[in-house]
PDB file of N, CA and C in Angstrom:
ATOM      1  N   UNK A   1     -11.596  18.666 -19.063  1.00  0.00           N
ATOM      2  CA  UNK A   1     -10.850  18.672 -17.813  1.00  0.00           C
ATOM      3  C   UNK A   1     -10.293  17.271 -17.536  1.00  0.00           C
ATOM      4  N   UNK A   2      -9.184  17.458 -17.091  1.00  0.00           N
ATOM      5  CA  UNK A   2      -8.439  16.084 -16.728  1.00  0.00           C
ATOM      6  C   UNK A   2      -8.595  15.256 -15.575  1.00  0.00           C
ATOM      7  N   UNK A   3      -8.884  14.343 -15.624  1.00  0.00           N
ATOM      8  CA  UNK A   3      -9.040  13.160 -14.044  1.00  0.00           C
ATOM      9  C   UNK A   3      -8.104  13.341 -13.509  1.00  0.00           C
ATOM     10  N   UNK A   4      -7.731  12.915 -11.884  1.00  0.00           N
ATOM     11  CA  UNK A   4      -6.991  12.907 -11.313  1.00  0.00           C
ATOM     12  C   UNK A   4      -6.019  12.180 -11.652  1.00  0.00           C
ATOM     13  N   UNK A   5      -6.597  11.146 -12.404  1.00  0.00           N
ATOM     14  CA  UNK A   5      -5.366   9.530 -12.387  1.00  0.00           C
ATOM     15  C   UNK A   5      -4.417   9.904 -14.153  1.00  0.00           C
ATOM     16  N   UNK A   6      -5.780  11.079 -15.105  1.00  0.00           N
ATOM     17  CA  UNK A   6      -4.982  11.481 -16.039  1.00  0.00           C
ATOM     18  C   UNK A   6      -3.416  12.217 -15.498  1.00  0.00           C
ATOM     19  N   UNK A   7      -3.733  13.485 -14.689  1.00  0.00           N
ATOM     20  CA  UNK A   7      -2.762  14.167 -14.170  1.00  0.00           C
ATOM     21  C   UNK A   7      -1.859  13.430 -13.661  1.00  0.00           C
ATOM     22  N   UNK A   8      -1.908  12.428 -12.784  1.00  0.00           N
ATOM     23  CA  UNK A   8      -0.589  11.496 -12.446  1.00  0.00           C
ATOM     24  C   UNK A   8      -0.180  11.168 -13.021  1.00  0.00           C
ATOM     25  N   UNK A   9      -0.643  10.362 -14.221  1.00  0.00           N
ATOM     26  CA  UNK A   9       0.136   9.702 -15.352  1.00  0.00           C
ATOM     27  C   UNK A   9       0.715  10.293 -15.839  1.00  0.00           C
ATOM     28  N   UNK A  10       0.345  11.735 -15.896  1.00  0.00           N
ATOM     29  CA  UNK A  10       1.474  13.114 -17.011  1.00  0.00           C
ATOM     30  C   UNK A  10       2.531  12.890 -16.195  1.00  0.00           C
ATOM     31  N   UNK A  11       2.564  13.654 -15.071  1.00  0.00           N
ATOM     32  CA  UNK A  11       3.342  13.619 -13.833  1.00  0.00           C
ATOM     33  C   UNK A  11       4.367  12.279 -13.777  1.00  0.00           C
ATOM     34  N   UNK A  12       3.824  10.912 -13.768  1.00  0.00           N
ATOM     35  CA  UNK A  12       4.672   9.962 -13.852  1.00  0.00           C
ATOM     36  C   UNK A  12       5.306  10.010 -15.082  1.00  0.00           C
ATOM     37  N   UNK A  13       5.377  10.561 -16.028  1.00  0.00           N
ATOM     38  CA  UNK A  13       6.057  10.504 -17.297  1.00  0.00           C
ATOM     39  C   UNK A  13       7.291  11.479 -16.857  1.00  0.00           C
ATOM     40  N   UNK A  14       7.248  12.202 -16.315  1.00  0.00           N
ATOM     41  CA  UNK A  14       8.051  13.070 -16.162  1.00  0.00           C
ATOM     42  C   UNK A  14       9.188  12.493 -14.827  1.00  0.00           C
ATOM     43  N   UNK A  15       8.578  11.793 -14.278  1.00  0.00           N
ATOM     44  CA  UNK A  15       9.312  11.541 -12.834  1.00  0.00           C
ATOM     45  C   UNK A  15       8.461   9.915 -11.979  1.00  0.00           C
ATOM     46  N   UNK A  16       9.092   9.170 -13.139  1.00  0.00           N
ATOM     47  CA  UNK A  16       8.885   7.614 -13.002  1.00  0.00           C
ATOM     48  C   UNK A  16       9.301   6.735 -11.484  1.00  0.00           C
ATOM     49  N   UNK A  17       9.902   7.806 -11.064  1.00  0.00           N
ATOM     50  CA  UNK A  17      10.461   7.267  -9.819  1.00  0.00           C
ATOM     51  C   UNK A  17      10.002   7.541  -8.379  1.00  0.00           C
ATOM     52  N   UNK A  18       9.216   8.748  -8.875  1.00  0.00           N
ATOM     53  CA  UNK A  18       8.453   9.386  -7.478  1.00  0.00           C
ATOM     54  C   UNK A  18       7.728   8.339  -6.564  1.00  0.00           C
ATOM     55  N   UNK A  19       7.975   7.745  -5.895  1.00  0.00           N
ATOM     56  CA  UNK A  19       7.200   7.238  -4.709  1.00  0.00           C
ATOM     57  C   UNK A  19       5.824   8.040  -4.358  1.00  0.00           C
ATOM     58  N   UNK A  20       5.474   9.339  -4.122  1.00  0.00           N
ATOM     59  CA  UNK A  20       4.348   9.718  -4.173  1.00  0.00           C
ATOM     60  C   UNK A  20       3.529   9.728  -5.128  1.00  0.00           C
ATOM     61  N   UNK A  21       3.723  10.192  -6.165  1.00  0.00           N
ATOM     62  CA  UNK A  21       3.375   9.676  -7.400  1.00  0.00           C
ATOM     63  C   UNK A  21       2.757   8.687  -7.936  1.00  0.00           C
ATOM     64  N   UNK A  22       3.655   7.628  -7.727  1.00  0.00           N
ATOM     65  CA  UNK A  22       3.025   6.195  -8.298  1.00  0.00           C
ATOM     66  C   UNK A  22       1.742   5.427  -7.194  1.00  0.00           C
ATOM     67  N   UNK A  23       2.238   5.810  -5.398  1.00  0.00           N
ATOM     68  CA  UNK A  23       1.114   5.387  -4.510  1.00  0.00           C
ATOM     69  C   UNK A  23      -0.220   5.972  -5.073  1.00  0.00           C
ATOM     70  N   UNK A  24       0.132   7.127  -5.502  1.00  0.00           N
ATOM     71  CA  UNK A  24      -1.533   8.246  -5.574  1.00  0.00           C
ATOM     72  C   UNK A  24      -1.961   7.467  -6.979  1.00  0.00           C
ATOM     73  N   UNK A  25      -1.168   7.363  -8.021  1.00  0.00           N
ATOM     74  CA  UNK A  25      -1.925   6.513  -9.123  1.00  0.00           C
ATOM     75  C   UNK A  25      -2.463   5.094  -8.550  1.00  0.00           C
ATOM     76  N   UNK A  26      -1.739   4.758  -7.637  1.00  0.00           N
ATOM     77  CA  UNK A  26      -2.236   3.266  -7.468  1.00  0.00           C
ATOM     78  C   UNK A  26      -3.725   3.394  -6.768  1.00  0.00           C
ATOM     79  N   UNK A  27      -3.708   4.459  -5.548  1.00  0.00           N
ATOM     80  CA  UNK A  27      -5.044   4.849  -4.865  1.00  0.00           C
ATOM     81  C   UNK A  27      -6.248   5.064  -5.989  1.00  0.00           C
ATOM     82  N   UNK A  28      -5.674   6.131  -6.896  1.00  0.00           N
ATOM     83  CA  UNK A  28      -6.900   6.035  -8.144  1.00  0.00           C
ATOM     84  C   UNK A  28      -7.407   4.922  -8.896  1.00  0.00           C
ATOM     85  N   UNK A  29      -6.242   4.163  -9.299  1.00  0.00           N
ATOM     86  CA  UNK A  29      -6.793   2.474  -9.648  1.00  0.00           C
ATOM     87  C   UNK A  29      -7.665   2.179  -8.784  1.00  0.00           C
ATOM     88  N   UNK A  30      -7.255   1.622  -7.524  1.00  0.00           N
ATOM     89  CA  UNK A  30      -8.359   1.359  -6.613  1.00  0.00           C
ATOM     90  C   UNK A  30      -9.821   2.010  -6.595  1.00  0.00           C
ATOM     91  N   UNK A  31      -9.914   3.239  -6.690  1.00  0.00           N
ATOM     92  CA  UNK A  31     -10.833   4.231  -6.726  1.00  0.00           C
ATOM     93  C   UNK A  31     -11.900   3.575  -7.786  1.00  0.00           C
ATOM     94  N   UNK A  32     -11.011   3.366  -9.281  1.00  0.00           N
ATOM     95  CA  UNK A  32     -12.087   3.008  -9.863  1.00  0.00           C
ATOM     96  C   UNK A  32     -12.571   1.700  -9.630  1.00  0.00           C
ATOM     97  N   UNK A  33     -11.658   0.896  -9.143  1.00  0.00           N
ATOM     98  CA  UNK A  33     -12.399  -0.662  -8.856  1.00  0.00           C
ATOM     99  C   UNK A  33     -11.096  -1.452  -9.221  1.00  0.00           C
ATOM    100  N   UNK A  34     -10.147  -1.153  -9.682  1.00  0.00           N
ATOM    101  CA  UNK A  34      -8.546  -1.972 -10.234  1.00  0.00           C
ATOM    102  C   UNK A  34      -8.162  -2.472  -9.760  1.00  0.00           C
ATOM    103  N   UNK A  35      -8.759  -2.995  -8.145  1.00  0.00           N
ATOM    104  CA  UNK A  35      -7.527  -3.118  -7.024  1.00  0.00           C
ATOM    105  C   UNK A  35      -6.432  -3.758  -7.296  1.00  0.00           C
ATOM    106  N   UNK A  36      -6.218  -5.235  -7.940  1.00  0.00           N
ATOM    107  CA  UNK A  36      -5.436  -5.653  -8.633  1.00  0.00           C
ATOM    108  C   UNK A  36      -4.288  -5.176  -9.026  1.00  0.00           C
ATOM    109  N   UNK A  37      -4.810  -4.595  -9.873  1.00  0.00           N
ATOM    110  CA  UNK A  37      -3.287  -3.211 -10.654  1.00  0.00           C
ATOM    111  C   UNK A  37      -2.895  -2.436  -9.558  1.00  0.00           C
ATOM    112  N   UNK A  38      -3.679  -1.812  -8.812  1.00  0.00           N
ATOM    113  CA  UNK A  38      -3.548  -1.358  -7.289  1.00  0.00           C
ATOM    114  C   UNK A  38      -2.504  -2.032  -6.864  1.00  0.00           C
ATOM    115  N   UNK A  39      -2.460  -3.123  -6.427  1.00  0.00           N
ATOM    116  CA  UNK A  39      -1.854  -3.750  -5.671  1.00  0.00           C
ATOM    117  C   UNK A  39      -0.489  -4.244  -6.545  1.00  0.00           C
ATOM    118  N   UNK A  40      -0.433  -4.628  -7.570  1.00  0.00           N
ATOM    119  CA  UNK A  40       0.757  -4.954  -8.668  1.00  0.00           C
ATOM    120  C   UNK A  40       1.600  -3.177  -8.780  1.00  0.00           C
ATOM    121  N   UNK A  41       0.654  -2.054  -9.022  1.00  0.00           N
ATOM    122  CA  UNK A  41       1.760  -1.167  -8.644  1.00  0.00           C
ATOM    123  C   UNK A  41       2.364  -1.019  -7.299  1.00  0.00           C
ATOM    124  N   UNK A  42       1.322  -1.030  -6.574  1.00  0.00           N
ATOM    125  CA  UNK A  42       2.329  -0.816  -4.768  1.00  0.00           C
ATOM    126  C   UNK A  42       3.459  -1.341  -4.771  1.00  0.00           C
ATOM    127  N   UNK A  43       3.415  -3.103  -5.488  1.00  0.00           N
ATOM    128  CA  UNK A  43       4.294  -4.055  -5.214  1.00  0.00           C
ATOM    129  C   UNK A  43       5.296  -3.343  -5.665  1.00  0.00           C
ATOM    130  N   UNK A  44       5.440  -3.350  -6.473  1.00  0.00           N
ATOM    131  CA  UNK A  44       6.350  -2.956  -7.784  1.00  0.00           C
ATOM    132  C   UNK A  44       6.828  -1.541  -6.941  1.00  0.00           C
ATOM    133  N   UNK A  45       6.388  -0.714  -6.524  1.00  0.00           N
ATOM    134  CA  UNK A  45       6.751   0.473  -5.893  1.00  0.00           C
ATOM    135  C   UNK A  45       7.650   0.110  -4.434  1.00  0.00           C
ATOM    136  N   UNK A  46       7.286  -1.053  -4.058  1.00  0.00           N
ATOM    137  CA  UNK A  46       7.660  -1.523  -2.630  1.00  0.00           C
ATOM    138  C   UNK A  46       9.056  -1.946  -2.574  1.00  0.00           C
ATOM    139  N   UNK A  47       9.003  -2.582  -4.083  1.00  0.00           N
ATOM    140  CA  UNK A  47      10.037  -3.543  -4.552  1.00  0.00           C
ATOM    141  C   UNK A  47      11.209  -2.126  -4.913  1.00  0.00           C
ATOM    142  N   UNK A  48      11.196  -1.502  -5.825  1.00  0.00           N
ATOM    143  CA  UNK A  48      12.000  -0.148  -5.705  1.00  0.00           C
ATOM    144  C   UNK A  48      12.503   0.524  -4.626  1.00  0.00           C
ATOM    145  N   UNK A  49      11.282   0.745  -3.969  1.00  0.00           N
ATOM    146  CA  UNK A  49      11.357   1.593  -2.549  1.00  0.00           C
ATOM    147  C   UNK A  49      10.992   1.065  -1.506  1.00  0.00           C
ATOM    148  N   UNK A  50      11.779   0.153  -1.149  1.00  0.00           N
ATOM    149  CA  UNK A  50      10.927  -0.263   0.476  1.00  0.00           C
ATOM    150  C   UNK A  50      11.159   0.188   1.547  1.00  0.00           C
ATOM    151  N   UNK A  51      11.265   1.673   1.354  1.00  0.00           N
ATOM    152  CA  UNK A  51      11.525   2.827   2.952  1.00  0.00           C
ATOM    153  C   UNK A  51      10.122   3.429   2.799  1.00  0.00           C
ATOM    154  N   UNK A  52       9.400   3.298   1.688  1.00  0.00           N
ATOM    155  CA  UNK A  52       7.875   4.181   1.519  1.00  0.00           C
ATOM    156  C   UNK A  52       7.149   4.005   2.423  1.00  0.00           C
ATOM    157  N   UNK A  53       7.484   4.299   3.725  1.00  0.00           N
ATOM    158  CA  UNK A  53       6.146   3.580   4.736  1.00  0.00           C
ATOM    159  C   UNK A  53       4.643   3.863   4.308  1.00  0.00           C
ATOM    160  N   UNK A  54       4.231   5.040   3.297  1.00  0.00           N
ATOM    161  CA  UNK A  54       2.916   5.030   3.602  1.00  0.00           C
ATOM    162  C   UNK A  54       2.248   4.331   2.406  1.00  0.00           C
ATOM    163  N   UNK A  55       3.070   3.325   1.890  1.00  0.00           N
ATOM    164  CA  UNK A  55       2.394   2.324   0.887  1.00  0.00           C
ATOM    165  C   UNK A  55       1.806   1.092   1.866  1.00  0.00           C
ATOM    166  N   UNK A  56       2.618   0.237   2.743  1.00  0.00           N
ATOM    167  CA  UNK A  56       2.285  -0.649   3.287  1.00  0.00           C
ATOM    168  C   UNK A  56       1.143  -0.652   3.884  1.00  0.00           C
ATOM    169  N   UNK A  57       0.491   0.087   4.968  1.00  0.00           N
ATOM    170  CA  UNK A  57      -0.972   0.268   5.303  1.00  0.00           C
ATOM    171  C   UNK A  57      -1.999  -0.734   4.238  1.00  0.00           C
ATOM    172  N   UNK A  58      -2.215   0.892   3.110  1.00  0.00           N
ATOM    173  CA  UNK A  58      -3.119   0.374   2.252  1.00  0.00           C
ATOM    174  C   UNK A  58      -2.754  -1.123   1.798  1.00  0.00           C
ATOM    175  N   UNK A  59      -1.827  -1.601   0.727  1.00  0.00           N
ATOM    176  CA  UNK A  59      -1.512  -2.511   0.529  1.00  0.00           C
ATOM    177  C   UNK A  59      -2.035  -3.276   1.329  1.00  0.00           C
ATOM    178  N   UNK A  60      -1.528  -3.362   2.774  1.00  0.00           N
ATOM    179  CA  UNK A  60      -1.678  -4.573   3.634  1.00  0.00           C
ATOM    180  C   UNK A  60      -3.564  -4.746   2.975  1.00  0.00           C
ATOM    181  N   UNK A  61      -4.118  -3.774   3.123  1.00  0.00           N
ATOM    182  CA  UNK A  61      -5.709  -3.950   3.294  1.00  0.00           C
ATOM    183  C   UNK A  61      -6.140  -4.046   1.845  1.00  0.00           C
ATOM    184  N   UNK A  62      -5.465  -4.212   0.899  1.00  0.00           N
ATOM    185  CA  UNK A  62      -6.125  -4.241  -0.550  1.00  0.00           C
ATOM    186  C   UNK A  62      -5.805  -5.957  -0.449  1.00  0.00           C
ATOM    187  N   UNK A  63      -4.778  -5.977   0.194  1.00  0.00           N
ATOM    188  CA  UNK A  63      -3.981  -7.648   0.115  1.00  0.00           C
ATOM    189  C   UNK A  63      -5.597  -8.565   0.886  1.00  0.00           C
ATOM    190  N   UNK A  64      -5.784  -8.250   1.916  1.00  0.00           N
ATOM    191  CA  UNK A  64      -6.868  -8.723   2.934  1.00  0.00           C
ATOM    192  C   UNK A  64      -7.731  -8.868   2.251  1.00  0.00           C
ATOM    193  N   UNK A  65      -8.174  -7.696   2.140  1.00  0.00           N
ATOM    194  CA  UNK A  65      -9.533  -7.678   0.893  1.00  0.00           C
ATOM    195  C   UNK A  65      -9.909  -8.528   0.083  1.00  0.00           C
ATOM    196  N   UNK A  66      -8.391  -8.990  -1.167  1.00  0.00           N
ATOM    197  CA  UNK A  66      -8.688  -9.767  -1.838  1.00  0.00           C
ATOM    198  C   UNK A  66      -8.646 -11.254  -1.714  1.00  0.00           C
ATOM    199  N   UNK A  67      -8.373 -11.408  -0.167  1.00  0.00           N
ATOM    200  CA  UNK A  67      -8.157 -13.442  -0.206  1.00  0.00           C
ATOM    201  C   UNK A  67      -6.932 -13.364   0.228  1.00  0.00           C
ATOM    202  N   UNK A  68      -6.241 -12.602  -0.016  1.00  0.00           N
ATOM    203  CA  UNK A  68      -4.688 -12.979  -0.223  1.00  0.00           C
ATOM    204  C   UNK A  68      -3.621 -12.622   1.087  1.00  0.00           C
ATOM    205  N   UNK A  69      -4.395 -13.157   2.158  1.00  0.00           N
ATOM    206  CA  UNK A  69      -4.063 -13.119   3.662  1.00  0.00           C
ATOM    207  C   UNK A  69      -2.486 -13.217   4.342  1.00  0.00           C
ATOM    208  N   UNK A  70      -1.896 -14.256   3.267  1.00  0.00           N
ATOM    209  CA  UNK A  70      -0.058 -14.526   3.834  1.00  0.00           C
ATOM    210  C   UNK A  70       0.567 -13.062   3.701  1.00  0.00           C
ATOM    211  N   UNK A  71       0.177 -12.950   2.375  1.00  0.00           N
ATOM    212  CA  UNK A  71       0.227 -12.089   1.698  1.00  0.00           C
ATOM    213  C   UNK A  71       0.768 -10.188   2.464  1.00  0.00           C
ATOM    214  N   UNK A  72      -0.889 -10.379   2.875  1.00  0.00           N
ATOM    215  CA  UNK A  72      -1.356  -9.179   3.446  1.00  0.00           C
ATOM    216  C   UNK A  72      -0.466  -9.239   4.509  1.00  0.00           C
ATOM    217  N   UNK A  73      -0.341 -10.330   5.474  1.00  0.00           N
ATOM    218  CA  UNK A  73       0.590 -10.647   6.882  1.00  0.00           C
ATOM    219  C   UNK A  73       1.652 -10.180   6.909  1.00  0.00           C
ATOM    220  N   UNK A  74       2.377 -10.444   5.594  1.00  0.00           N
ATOM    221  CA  UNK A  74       3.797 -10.222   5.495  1.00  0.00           C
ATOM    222  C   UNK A  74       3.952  -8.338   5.472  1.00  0.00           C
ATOM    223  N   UNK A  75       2.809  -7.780   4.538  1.00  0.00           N
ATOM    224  CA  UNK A  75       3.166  -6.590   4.386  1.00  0.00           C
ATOM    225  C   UNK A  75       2.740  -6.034   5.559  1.00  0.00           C
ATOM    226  N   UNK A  76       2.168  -6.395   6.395  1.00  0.00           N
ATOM    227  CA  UNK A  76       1.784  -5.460   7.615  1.00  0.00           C
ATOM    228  C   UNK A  76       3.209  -5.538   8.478  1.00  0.00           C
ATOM    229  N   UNK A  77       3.710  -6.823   7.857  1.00  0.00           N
ATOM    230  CA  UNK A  77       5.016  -7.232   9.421  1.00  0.00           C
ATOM    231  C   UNK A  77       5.955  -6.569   9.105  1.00  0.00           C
ATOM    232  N   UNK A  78       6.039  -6.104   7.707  1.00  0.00           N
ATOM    233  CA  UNK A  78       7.344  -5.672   7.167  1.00  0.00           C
ATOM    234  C   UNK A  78       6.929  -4.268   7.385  1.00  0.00           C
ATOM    235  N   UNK A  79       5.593  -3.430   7.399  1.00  0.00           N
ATOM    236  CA  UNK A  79       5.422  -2.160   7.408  1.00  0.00           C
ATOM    237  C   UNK A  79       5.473  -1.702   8.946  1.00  0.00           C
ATOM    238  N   UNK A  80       5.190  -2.896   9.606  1.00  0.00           N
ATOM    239  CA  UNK A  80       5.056  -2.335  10.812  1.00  0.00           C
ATOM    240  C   UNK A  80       6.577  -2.389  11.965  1.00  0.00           C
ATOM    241  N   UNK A  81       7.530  -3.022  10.969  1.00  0.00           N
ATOM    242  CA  UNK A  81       9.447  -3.283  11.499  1.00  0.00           C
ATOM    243  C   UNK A  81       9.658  -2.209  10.629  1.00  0.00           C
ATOM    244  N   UNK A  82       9.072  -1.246   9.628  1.00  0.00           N
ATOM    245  CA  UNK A  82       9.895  -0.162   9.576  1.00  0.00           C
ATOM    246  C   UNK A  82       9.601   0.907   9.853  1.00  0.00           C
ATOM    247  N   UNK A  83       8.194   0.969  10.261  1.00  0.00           N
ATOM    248  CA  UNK A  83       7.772   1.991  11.040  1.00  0.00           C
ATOM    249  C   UNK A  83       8.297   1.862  12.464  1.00  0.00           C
ATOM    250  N   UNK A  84       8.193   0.645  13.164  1.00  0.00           N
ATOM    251  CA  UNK A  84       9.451   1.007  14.160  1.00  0.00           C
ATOM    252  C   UNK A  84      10.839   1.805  14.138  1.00  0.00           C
ATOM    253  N   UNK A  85      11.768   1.005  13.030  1.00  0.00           N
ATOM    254  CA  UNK A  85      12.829   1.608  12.785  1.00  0.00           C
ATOM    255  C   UNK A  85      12.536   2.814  12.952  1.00  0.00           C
ATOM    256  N   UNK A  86      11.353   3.583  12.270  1.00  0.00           N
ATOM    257  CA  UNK A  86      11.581   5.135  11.727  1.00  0.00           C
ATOM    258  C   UNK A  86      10.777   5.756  13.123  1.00  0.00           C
ATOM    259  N   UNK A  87      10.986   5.207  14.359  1.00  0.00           N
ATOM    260  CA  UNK A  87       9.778   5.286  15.450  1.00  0.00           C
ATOM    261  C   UNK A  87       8.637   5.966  15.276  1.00  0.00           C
ATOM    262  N   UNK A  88       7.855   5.528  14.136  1.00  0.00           N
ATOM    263  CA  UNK A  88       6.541   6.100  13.817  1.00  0.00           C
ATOM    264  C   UNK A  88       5.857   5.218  14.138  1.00  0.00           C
ATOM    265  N   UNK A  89       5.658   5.575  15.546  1.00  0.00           N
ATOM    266  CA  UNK A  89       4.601   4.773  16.802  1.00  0.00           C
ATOM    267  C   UNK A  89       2.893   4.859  16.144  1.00  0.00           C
ATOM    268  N   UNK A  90       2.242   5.719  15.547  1.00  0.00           N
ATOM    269  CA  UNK A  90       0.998   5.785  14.908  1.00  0.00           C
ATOM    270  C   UNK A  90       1.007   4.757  13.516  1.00  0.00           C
ATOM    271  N   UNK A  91       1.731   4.808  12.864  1.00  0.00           N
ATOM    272  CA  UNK A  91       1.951   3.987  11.714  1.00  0.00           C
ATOM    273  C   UNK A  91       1.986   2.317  12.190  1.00  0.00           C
ATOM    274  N   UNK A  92       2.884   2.624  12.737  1.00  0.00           N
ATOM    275  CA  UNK A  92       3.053   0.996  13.672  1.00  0.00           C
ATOM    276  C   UNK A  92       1.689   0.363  14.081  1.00  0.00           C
ATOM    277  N   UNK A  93       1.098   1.864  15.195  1.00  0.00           N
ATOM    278  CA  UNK A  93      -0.492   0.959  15.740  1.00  0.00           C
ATOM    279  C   UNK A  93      -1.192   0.655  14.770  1.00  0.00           C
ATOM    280  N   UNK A  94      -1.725   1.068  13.861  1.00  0.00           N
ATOM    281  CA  UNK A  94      -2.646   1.407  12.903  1.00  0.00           C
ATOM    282  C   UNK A  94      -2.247   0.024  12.222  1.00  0.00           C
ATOM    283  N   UNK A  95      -1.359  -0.418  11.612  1.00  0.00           N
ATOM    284  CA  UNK A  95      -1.218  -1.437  10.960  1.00  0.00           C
ATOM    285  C   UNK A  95      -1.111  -3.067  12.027  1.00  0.00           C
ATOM    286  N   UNK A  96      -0.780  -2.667  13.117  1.00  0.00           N
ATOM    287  CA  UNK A  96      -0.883  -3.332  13.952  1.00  0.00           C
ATOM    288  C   UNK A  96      -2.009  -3.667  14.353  1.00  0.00           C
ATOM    289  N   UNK A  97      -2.493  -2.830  14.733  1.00  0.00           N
ATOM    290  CA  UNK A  97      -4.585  -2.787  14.445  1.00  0.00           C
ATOM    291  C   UNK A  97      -4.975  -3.839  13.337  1.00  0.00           C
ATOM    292  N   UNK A  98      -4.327  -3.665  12.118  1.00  0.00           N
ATOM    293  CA  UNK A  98      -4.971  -4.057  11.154  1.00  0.00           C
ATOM    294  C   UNK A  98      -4.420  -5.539  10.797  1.00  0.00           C
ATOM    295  N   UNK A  99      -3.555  -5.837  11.573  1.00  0.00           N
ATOM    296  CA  UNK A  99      -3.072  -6.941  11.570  1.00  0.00           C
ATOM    297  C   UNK A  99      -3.815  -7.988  12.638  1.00  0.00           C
ATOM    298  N   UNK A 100      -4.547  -7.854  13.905  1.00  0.00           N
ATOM    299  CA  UNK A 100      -5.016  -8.054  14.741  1.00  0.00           C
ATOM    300  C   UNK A 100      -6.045  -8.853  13.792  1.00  0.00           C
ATOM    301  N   UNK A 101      -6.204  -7.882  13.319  1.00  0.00           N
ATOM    302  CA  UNK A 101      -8.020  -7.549  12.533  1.00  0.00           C
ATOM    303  C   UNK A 101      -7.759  -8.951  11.205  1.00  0.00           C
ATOM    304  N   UNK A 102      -6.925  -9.084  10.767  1.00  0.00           N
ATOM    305  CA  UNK A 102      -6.746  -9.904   9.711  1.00  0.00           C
ATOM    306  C   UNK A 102      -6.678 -11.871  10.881  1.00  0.00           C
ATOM    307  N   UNK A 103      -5.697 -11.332  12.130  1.00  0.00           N
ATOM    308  CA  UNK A 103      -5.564 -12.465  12.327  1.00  0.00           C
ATOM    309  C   UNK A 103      -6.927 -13.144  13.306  1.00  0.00           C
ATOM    310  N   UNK A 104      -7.579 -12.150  13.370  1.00  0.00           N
ATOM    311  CA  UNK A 104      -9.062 -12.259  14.102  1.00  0.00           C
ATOM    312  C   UNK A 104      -9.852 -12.699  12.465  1.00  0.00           C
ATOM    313  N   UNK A 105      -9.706 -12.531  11.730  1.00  0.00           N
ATOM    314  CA  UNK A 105     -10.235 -13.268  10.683  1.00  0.00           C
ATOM    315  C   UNK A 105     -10.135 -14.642  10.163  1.00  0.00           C
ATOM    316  N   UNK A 106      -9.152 -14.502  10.257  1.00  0.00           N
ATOM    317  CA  UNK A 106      -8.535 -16.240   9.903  1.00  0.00           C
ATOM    318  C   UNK A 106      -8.464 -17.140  10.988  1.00  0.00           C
ATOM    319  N   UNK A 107      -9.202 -16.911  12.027  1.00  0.00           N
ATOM    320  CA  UNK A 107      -9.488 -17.592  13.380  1.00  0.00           C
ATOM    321  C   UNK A 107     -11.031 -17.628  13.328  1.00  0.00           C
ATOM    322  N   UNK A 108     -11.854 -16.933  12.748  1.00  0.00           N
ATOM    323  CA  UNK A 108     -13.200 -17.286  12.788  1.00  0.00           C
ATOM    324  C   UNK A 108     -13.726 -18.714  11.532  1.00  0.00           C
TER     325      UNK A 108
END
């Protein structure tokens, strides 16, 4: 039987461009411990597609996670000006939340 992250990869062979697709492989990286590659695909997915609102979230928090705080800042600011645009007021808080939460970190 095939892993989840096998089945995506079939799937991405077929349709390299899918934005859903490549986030859900990146979530499985993470899953196993990759975050890294995690985070180098998001980019790379962000960089293609930067209307994907539901990459930025995670990202922002894989970014946090690892040290990499400017980082993380930027993707929350940029996820959370296009979740405005797209007035996705829940998307907005949530990362906004999580931006709070990062800058309540780097103040302790």
């Amino acid at each position: 039987m095939k892993t989840r992250k096998e089945l995506l990869n079939e799937m991405l062979q077929e349709q390299p461009k899918d934005a859903f697709l490549n986030y859900a492989f990146a979530l499985e990286l993470a899953k196993e411990g990759n975050v890294k590659e995690a985070i180098d695909k998001t980019l790379a997915l962000l960089k293609e597609q930067p209307d994907y609102l539901g990459a930025y979230h995670q990202l922002g928090m894989w970014l946090f996670e690892e040290g990499r705080f400017s980082e993380a800042k930027d993707v929350f600011d940029s996820g959370i000006a296009l979740a405005k645009s797209e007035k996705n007021n829940k998307a907005a808080g949530e990362m906004q939340e999580s931006l709070w939460m990062l800058e309540d970190e780097l103040e302790d």
